[in-house]
C-alpha atoms as a PDB file:
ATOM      1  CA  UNK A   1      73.641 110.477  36.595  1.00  0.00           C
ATOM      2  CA  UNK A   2      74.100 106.640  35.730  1.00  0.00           C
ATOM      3  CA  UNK A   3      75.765 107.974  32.223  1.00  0.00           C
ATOM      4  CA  UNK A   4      78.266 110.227  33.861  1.00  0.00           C
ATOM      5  CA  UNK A   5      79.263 107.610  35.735  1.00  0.00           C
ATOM      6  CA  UNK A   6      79.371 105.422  33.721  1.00  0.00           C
ATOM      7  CA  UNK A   7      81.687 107.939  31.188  1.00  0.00           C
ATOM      8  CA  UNK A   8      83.724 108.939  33.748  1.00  0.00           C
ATOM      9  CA  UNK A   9      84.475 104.966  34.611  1.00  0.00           C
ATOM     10  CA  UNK A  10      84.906 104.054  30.926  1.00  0.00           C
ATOM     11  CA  UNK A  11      88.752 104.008  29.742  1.00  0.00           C
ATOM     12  CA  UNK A  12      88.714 103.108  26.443  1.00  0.00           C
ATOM     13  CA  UNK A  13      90.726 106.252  25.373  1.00  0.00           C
ATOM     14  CA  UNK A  14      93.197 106.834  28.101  1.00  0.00           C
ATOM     15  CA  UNK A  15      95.397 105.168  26.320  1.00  0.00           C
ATOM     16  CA  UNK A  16      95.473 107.282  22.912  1.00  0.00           C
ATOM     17  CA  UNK A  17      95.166 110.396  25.344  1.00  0.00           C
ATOM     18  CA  UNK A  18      98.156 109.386  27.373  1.00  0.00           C
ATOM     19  CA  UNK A  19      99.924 108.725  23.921  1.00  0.00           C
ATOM     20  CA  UNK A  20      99.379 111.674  22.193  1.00  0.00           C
ATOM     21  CA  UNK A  21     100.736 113.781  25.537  1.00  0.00           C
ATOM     22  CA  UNK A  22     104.010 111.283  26.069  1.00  0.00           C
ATOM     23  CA  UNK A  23     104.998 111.293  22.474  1.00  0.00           C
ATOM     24  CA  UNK A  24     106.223 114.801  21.535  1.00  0.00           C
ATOM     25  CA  UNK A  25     107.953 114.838  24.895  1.00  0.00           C
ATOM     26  CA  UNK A  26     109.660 111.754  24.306  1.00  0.00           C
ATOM     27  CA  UNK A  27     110.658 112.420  20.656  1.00  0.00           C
ATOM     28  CA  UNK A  28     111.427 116.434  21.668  1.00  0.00           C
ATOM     29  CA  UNK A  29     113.951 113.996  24.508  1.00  0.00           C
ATOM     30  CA  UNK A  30     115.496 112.089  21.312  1.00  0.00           C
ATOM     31  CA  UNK A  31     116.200 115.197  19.404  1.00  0.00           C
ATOM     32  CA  UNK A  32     117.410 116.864  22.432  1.00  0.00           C
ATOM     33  CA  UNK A  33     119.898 113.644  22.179  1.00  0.00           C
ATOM     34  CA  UNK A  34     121.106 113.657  18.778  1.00  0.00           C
ATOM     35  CA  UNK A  35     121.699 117.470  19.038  1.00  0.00           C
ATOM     36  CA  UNK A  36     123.777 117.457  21.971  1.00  0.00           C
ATOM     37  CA  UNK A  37     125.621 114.397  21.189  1.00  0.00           C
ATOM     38  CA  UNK A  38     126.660 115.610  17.620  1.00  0.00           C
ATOM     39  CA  UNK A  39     127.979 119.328  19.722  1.00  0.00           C
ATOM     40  CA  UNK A  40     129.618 116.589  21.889  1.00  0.00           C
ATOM     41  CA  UNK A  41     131.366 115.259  18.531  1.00  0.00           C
ATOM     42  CA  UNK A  42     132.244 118.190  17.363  1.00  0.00           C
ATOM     43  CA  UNK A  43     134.080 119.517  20.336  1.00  0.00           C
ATOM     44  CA  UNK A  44     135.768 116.397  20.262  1.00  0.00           C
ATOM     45  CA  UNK A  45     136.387 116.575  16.768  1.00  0.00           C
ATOM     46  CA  UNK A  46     137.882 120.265  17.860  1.00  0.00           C
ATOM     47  CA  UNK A  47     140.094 119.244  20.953  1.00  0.00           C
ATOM     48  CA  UNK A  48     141.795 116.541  18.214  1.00  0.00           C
ATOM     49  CA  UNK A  49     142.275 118.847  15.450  1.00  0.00           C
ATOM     50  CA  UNK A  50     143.722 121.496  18.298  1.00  0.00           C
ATOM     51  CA  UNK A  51     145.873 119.053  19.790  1.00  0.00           C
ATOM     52  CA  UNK A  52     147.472 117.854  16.563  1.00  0.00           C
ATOM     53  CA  UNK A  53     148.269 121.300  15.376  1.00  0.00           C
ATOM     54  CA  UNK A  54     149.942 122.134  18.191  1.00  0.00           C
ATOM     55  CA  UNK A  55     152.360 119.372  17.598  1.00  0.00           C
ATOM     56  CA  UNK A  56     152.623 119.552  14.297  1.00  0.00           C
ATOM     57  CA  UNK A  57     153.488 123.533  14.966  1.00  0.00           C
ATOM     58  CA  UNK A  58     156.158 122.817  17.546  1.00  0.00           C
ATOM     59  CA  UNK A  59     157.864 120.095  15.693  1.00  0.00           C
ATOM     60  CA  UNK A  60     161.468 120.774  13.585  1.00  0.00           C
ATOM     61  CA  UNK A  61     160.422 120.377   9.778  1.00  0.00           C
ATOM     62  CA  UNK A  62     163.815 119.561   8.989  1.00  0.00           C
ATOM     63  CA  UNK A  63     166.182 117.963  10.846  1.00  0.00           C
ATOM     64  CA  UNK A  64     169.407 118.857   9.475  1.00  0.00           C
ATOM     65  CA  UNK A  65     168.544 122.432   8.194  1.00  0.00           C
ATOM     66  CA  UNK A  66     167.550 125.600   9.919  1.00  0.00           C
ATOM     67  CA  UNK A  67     164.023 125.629  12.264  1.00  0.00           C
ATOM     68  CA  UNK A  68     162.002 127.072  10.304  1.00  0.00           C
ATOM     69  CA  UNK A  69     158.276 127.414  12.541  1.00  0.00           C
ATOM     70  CA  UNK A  70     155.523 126.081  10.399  1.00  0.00           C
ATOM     71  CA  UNK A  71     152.697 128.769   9.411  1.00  0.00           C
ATOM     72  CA  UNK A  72     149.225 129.321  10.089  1.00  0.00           C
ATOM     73  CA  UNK A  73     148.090 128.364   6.648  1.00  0.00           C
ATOM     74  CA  UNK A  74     150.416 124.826   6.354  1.00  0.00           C
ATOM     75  CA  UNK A  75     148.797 123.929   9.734  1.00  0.00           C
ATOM     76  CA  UNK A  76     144.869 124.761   8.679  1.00  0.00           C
ATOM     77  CA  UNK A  77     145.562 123.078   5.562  1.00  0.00           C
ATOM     78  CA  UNK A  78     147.433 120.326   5.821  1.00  0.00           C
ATOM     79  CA  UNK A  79     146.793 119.309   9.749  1.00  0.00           C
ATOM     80  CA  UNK A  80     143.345 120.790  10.945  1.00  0.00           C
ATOM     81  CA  UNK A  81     141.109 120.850   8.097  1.00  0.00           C
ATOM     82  CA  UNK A  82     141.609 117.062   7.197  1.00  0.00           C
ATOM     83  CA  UNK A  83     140.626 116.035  10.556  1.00  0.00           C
ATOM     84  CA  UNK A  84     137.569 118.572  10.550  1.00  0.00           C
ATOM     85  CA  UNK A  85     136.644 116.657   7.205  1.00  0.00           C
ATOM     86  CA  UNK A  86     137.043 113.040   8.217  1.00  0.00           C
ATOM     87  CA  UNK A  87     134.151 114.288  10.838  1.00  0.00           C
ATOM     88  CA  UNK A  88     131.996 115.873   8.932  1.00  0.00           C
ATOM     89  CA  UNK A  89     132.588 119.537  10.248  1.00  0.00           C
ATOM     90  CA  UNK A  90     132.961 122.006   7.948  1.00  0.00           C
ATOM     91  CA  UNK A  91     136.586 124.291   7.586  1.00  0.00           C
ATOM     92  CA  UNK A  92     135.275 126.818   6.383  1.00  0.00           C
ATOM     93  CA  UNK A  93     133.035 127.488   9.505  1.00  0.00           C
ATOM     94  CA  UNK A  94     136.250 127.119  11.916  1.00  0.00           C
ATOM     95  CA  UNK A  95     138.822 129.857  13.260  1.00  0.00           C
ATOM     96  CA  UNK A  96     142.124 128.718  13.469  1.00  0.00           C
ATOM     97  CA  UNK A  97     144.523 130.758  15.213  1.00  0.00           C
ATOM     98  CA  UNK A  98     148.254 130.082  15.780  1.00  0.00           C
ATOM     99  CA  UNK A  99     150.610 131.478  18.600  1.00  0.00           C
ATOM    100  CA  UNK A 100     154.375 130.617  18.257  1.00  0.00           C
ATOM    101  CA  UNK A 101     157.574 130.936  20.500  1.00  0.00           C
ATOM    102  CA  UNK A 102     154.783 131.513  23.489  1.00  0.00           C
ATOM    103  CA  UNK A 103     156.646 131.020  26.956  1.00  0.00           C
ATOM    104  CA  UNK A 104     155.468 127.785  28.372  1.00  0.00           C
ATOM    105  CA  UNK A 105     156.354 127.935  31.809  1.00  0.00           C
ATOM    106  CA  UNK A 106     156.318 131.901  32.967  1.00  0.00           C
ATOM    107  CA  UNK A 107     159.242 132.131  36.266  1.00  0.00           C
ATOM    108  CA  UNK A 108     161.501 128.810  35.491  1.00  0.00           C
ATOM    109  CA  UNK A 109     164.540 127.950  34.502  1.00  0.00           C
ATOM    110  CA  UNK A 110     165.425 127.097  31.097  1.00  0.00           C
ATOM    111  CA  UNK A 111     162.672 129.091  29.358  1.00  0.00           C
ATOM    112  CA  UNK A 112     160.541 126.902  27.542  1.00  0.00           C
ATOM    113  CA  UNK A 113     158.794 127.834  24.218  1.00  0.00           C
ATOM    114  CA  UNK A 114     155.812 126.055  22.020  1.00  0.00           C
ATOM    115  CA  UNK A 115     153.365 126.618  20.242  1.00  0.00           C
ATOM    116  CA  UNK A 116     149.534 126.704  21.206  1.00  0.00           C
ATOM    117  CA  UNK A 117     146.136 126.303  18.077  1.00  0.00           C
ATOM    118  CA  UNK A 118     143.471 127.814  19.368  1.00  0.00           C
ATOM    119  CA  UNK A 119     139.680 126.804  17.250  1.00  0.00           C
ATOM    120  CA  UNK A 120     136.415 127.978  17.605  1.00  0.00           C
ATOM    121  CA  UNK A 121     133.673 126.444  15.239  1.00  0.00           C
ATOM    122  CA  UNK A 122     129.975 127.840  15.747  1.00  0.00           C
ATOM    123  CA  UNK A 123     127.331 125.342  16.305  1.00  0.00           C
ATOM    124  CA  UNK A 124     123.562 125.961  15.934  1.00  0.00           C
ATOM    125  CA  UNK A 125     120.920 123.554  16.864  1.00  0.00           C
ATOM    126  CA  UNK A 126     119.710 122.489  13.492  1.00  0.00           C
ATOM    127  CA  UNK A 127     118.728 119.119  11.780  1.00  0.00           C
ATOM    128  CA  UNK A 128     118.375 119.031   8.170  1.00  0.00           C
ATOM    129  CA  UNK A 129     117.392 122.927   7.878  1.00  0.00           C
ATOM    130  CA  UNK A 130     115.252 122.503  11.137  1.00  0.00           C
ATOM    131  CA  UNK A 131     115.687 124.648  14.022  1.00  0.00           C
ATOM    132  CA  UNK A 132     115.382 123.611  17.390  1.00  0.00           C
ATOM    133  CA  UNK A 133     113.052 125.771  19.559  1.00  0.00           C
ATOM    134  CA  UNK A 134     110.455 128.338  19.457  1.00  0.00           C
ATOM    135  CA  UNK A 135     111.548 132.274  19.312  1.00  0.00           C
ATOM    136  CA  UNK A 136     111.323 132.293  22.989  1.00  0.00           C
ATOM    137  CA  UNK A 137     114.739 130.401  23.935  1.00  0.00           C
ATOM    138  CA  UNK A 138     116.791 132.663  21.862  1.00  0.00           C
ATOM    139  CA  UNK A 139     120.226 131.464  23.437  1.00  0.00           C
ATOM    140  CA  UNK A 140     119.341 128.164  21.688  1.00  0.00           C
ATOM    141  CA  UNK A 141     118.028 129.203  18.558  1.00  0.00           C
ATOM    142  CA  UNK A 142     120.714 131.420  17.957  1.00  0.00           C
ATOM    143  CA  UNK A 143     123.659 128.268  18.785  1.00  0.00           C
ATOM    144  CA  UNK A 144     126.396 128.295  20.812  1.00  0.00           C
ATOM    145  CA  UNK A 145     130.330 128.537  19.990  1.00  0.00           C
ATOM    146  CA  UNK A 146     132.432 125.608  20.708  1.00  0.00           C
ATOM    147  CA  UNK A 147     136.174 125.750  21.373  1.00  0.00           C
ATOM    148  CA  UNK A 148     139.021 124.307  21.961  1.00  0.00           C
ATOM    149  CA  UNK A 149     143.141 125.244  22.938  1.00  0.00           C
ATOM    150  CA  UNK A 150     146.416 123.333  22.668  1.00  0.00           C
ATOM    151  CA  UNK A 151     149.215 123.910  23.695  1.00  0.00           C
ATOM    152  CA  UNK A 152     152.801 121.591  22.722  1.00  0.00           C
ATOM    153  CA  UNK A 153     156.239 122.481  23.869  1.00  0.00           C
ATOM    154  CA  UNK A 154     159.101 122.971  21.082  1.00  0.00           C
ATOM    155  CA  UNK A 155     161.780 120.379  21.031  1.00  0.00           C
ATOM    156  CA  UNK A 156     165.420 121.183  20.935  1.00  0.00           C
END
């Protein structure tokens, strides 16, 4: 009886115990970080790229000649993809889609028109070729969609 107390008093490997169950959690808590603050960046990264579209849609490309609306594929190229790139998101994994001479204000008086870039870039929860979670939490394995909408008025 002596030796079980006196094993049961000992606690000379608490420590290593405690250790090896607080580690994984707090390095699982560090991933969890760096995955959701790169999704964080990216949506960023999307909300930017959205928002200078839109203006560079809804601006006059020449100011003494004819309005002629700037397309889909000048915008991608020359606007949205460059910012995607300085950021480290990939182009070729966004949607860009581009609505012209859309009504602004619906009901007043004068009508106002712009233009509004619309992205969507999906975003799974990998690092390096690692995926996050077991099979269980499919919503997580699978990623998630992030997007983002902007709108600019036309100038006269």
């Amino acid at each position: 009886m002596k030796r079980w107390k006196q094993l049961a008093g000992d606690s000379a490997g608490s420590e290593i115990a405690e250790a090896a169950f607080i580690l994984p959690l707090v390095f699982a808590l560090l991933l969890a970080i760096v995955w959701f603050g790169r999704a964080f960046n990216i949506y960023a990264t999307l909300n930017r790229a959205a928002h200078e579209g839109a203006q560079a849609a809804a601006v006059v490309n020449c100011a003494s000649c004819i309005q002629v609306p700037r397309n889909l594929t000048y915008i991608q190229t020359n606007v949205v993809n460059p910012i995607l790139t300085a950021s480290h998101v990939d182009p070729s994994a966004a949607t860009v889609n581009l609505q012209q001479n859309v009504l602004m204000n619906p009901g007043g008086t004068p009508s106002e028109f712009g233009s509004v870039v619309t992205l969507t870039y999906p975003y799974g929860f990998r690092l390096n070729g690692l995926q996050c979670c077991p099979l269980t939490l499919a919503p997580i394995n699978l990623g998630i969609t992030l997007s983002a909408q902007a709108r600019s008025r036309q100038e006269n």
